[in-house]
Protein backbone atom coordinates (compact mmCIF):
# COMPACT_ATOMS: atom_id res chain seq x y z
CA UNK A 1 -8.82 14.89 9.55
CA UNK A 2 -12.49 14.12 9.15
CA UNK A 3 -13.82 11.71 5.96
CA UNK A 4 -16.82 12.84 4.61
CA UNK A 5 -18.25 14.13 1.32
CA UNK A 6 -15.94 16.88 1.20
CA UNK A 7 -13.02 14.22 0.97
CA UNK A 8 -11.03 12.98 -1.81
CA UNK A 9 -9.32 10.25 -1.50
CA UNK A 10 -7.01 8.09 -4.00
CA UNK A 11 -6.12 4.69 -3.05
CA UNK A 12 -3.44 2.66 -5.49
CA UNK A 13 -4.05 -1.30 -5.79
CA UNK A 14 -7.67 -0.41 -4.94
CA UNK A 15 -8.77 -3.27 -7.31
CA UNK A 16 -8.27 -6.36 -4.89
CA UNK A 17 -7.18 -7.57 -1.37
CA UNK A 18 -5.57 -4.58 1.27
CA UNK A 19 -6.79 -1.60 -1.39
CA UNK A 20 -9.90 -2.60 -2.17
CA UNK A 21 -10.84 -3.23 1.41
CA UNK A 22 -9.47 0.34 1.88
CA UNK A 23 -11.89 1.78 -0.95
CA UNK A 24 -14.58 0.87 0.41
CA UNK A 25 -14.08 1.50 4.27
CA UNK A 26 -13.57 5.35 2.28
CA UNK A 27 -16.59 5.51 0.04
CA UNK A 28 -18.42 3.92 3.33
CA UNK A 29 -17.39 6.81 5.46
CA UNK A 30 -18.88 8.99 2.29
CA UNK A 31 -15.36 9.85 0.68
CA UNK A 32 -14.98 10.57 -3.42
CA UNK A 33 -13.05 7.33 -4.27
CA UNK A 34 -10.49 6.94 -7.46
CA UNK A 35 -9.51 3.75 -7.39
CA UNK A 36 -6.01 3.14 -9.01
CA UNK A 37 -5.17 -0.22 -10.18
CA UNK A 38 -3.64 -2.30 -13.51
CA UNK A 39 -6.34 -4.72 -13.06
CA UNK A 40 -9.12 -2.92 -14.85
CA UNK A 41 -11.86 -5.31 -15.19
CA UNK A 42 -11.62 -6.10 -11.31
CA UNK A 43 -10.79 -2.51 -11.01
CA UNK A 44 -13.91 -1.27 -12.75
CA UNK A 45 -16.18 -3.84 -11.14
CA UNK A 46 -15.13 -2.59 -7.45
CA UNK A 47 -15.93 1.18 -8.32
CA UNK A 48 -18.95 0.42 -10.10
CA UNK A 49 -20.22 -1.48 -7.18
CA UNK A 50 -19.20 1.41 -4.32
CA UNK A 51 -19.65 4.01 -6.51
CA UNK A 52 -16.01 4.97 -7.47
CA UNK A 53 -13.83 6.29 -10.06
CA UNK A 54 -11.45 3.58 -11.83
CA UNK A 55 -8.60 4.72 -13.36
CA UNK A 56 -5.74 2.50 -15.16
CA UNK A 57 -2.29 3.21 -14.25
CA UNK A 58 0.68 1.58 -13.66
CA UNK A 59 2.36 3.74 -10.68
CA UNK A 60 6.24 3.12 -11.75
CA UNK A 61 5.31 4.70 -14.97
CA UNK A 62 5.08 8.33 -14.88
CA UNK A 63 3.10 8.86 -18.02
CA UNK A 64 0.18 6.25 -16.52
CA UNK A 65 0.32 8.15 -13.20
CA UNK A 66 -0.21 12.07 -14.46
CA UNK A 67 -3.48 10.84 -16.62
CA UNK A 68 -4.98 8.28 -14.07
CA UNK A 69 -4.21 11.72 -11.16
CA UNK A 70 -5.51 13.70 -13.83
CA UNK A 71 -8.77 11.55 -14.45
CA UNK A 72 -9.07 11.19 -10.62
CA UNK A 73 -9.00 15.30 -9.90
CA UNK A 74 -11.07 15.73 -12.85
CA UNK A 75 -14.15 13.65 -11.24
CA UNK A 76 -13.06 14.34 -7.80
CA UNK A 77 -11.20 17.16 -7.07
CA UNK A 78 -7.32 17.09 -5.33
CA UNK A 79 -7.03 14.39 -3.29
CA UNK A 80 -6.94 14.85 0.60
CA UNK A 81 -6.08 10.90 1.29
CA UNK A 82 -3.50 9.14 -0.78
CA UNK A 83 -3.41 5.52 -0.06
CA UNK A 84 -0.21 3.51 -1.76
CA UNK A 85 -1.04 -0.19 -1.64
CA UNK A 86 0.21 -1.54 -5.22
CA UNK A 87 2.79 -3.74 -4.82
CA UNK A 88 4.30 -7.14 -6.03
CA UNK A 89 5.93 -10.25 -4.04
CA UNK A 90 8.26 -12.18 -6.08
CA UNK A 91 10.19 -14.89 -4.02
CA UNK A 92 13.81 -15.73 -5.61
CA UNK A 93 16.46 -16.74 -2.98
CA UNK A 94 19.61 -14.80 -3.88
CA UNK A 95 21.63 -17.71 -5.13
CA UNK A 96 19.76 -21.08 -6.14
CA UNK A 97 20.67 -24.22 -7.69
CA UNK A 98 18.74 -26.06 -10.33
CA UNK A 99 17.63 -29.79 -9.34
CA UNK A 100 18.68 -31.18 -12.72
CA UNK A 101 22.15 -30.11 -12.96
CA UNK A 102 22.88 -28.61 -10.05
CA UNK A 103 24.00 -25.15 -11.50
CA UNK A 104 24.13 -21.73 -9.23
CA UNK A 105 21.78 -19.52 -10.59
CA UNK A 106 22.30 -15.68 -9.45
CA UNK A 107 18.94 -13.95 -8.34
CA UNK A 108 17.83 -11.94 -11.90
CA UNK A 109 18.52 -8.43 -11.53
CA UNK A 110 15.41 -7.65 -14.23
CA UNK A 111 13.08 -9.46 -11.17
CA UNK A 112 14.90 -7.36 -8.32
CA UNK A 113 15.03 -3.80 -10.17
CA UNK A 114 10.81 -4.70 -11.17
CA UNK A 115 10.12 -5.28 -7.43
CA UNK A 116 12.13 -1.88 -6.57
CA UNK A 117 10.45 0.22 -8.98
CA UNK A 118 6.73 -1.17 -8.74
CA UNK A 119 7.25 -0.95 -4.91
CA UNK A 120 9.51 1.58 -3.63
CA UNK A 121 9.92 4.14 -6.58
CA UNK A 122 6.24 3.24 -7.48
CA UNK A 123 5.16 4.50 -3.77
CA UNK A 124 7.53 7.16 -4.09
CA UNK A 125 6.48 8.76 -7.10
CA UNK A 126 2.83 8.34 -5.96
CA UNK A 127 3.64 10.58 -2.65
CA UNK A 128 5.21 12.98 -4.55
CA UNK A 129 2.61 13.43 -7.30
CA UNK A 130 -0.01 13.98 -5.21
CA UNK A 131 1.90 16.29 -2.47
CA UNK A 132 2.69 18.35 -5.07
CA UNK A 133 -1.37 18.51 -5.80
CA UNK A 134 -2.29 18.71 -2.13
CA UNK A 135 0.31 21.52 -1.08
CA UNK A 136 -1.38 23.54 -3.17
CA UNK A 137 -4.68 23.13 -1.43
CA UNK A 138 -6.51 25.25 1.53
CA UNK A 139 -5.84 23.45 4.51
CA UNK A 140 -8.83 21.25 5.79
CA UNK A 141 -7.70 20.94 9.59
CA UNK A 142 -7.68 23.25 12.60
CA UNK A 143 -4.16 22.43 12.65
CA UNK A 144 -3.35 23.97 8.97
CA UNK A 145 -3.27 20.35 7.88
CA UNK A 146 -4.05 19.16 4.08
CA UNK A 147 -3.66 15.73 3.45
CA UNK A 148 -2.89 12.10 4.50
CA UNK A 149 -0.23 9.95 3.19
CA UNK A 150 -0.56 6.50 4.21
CA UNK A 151 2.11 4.05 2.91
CA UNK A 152 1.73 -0.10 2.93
CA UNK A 153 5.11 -1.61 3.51
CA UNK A 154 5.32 -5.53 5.50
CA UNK A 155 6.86 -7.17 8.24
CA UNK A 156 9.34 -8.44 5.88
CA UNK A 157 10.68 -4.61 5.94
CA UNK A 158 12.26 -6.35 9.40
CA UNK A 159 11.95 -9.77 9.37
CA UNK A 160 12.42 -10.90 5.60
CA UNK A 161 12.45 -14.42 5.14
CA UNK A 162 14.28 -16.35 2.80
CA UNK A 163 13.56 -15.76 -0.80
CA UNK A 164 12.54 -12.47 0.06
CA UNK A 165 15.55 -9.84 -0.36
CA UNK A 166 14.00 -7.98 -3.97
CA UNK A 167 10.62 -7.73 -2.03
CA UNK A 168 11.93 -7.36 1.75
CA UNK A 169 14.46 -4.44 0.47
CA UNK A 170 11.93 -2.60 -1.28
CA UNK A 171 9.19 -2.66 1.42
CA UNK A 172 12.46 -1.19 3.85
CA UNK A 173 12.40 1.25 1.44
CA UNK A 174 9.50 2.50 1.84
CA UNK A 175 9.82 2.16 5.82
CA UNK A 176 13.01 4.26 5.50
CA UNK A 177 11.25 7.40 3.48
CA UNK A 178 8.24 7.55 5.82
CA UNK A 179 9.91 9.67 8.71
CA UNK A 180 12.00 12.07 6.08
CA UNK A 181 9.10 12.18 3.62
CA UNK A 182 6.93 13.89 6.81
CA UNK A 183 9.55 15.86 7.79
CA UNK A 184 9.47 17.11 4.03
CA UNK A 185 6.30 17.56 4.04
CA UNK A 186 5.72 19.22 7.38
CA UNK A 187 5.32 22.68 6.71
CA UNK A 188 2.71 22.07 4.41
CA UNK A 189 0.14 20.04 6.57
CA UNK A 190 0.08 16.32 4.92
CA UNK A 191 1.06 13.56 7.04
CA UNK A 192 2.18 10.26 6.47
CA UNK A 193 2.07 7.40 7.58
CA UNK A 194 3.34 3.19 6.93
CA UNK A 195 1.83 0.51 7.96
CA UNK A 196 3.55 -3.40 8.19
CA UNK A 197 1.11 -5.71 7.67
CA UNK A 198 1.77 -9.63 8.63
CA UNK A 199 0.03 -12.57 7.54
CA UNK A 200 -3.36 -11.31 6.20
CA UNK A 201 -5.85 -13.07 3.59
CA UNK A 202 -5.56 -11.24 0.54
CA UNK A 203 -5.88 -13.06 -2.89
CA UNK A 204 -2.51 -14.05 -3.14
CA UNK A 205 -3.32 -16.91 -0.55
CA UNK A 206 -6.39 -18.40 -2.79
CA UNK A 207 -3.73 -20.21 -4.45
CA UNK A 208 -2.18 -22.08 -1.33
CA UNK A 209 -2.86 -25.58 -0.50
CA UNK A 210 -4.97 -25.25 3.26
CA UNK A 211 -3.21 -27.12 4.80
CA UNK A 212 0.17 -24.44 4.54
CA UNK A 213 -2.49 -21.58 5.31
CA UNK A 214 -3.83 -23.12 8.33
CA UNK A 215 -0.01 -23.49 9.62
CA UNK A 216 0.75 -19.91 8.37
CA UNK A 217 -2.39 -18.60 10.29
CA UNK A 218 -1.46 -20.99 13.61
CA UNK A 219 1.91 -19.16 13.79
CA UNK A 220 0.24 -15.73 14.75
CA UNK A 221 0.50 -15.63 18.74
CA UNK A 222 -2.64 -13.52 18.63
CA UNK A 223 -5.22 -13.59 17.32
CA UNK A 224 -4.30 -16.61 15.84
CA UNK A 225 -5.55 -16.20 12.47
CA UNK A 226 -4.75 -14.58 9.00
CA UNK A 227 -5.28 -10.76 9.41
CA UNK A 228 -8.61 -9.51 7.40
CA UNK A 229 -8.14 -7.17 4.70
CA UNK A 230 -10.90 -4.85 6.31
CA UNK A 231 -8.26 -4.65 9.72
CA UNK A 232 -6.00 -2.97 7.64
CA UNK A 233 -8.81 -0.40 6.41
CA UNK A 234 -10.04 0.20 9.74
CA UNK A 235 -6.09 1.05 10.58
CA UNK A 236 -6.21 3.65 7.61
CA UNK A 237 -8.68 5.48 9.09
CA UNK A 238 -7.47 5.68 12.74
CA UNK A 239 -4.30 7.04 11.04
CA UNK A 240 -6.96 9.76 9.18
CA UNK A 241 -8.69 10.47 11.72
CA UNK A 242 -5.94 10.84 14.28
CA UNK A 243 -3.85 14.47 13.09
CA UNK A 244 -1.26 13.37 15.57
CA UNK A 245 -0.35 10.08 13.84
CA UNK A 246 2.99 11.43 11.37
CA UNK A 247 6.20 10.12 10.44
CA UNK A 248 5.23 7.16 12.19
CA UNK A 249 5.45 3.02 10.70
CA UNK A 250 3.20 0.86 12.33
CA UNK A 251 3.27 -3.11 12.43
CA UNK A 252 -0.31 -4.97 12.39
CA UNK A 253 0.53 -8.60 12.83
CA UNK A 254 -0.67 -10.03 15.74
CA UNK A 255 3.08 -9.63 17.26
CA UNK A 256 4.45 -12.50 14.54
CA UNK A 257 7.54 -12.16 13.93
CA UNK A 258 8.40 -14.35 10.79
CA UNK A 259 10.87 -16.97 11.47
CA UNK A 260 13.68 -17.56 8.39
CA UNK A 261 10.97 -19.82 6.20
C-alpha cells in the first residue's frame, strides 16, 4: 500500500519514543496523522510540530477510544494505517520478599490485570475499532486491499526476563492474535502485522544510570547498540509498503536474545 496524501493513518502512543518516531516517518511520507496518546501536552506538542491531529484517549477505555476515532475521522477521514504502540512495562517478580521482614509478597493482581488491559485488550480493542471503520472502505490496493494493522509487541513475548510475567504475557498476547486477527480480517483487505522490538532507546531509558545502558547496549551481538526509535518506523513502513507482509510477527533486535536478568 502506498503512503501519501490520500492516507490516513492513526498511530496510538504517538506522543513519545517508538510512536512518535512512527508519526513522523508517516506525516514525512505526506500521510494525515492522528496521533493517539494520554500524554497530551507531549502529545499536542508532537502534532503541532509535524502537523498532526492529537487526540486524548486512553485505548483500554472504550468511551476514550470512540471520541479520540471519532475526532481522528472527523479531521482525517477512516484510517488506512493503524499503528498500536501504547503500552506499559511494570516489573514485579511473581513472588518477592521484603528486605525488612522478610515477608512473601504475591505479585498484585490490580498491577497484572492493568498491564493486560492497557496492552493486550488495549491493542485489541484498537484493531477492532478501526477494522470495523476500514472494512467499510473502497479498497485502496490492486489487490482489493484496505488497510494496515501493525501491532508492537517485544522480545519479552519469547524471552521474558525475570520480573516480567504481567508485561511478557501481555505482549504474547498480542503475538498470539496477530496470525488469527489476519485470518479474520482477510476477506476484507487489511493486513496485520507485529513487530518485537529489543533493546531500543526510548524514554524509558533516560532514567537509567549509563553505566547499566552501556552494558544493556554491549549485549546486542549486532549492531551493538540500543535500537533507534526511527528503526522501528522505518520497519512500519516496509510492512506498508510491502502488501505481502500479513499475519506475520517480526523480531528487530539485533538477534539478542535476553538472558533471565
Amino acid at each position: 500500500m502506498k503512503l501519501d496524501s490520500s492516507t490516513a493513518a492513526i498511530v496510538t502512543g504517538g506522543a513519545s519514543g517508538l510512536g512518535e518516531a512512527t508519526a513522523r516517518m508517516l506525516r514525512e511520507a505526506g500521510a494525515k496523522v492522528a496521533i493517539l496518546d494520554m500524554q497530551a501536552d507531549r502529545g499536542r506538542t508532537v502534532a503541532g510540530e509535524i502537523g498532526a491531529v492529537f487526540c486524548e484517549a486512553n485505548v483500554a477505555d472504550e468511551a476514550s477510544v470512540d471520541a479520540a476515532l471519532a475526532k481522528a475521522r472527523a479531521a482525517n477521514g477512516v484510517e488506512h494505517v493503524l499503528v498500536n504502540c501504547a503500552g506499559i512495562a511494570p516489573g514485579k517478580r511473581t513472588v518477592s520478599k521484603k528486605r525488612e521482614t522478610g515477608e512473601l509478597i504475591p505479585h498484585d493482581l490490580a498491577t497484572f490485570r492493568r498491564t493486560v488491559e492497557v496492552n493486550l485488550i488495549g491493542t485489541y480493542h484498537m484493531i477492532a475499532k478501526s477494522a470495523a471503520a476500514m472494512a467499510g472502505t473502497e479498497p485502496v490496493t490492486e489487490d482489493g486491499g484496505r488497510g494496515v494493522i501493525v501491532c508492537t509487541a517485544s522480545v519479552a513475548a519469547q524471552d521474558g526476563q525475570i520480573g516480567q510475567a504481567a508485561y511478557g504475557s501481555s505482549k504474547a498476547g498480542v503475538l498470539g492474535l496477530t496470525l488469527p486477527v489476519a485470518r479474520d480480517l482477510a476477506s476484507f483487505g487489511i493486513r496485520v502485522v507485529t513487530i518485537l522490538p529489543g533493546l531500543f532507546h526510548t524514554p524509558m531509558f533516560e532514567s537509567v544510570p549509563e553505566d547499566f545502558r552501556k552494558s544493556l547496549a554491549e549485549s546486542v551481538p549486532f549492531p551493538s547498540r540500543l535500537g533507534r526509535a526511527e528503526e522501528y518506523a522505518k520497519l512500519v513502513r516496509a510492512i506498508i509498503d510491502n502488501d505481502m507482509l500479513n499475519g506475520e510477527s517480526i523480531r528487530l533486535d539485533g538477534a539478542l536474545r535476553m538472558q533471565p536478568k
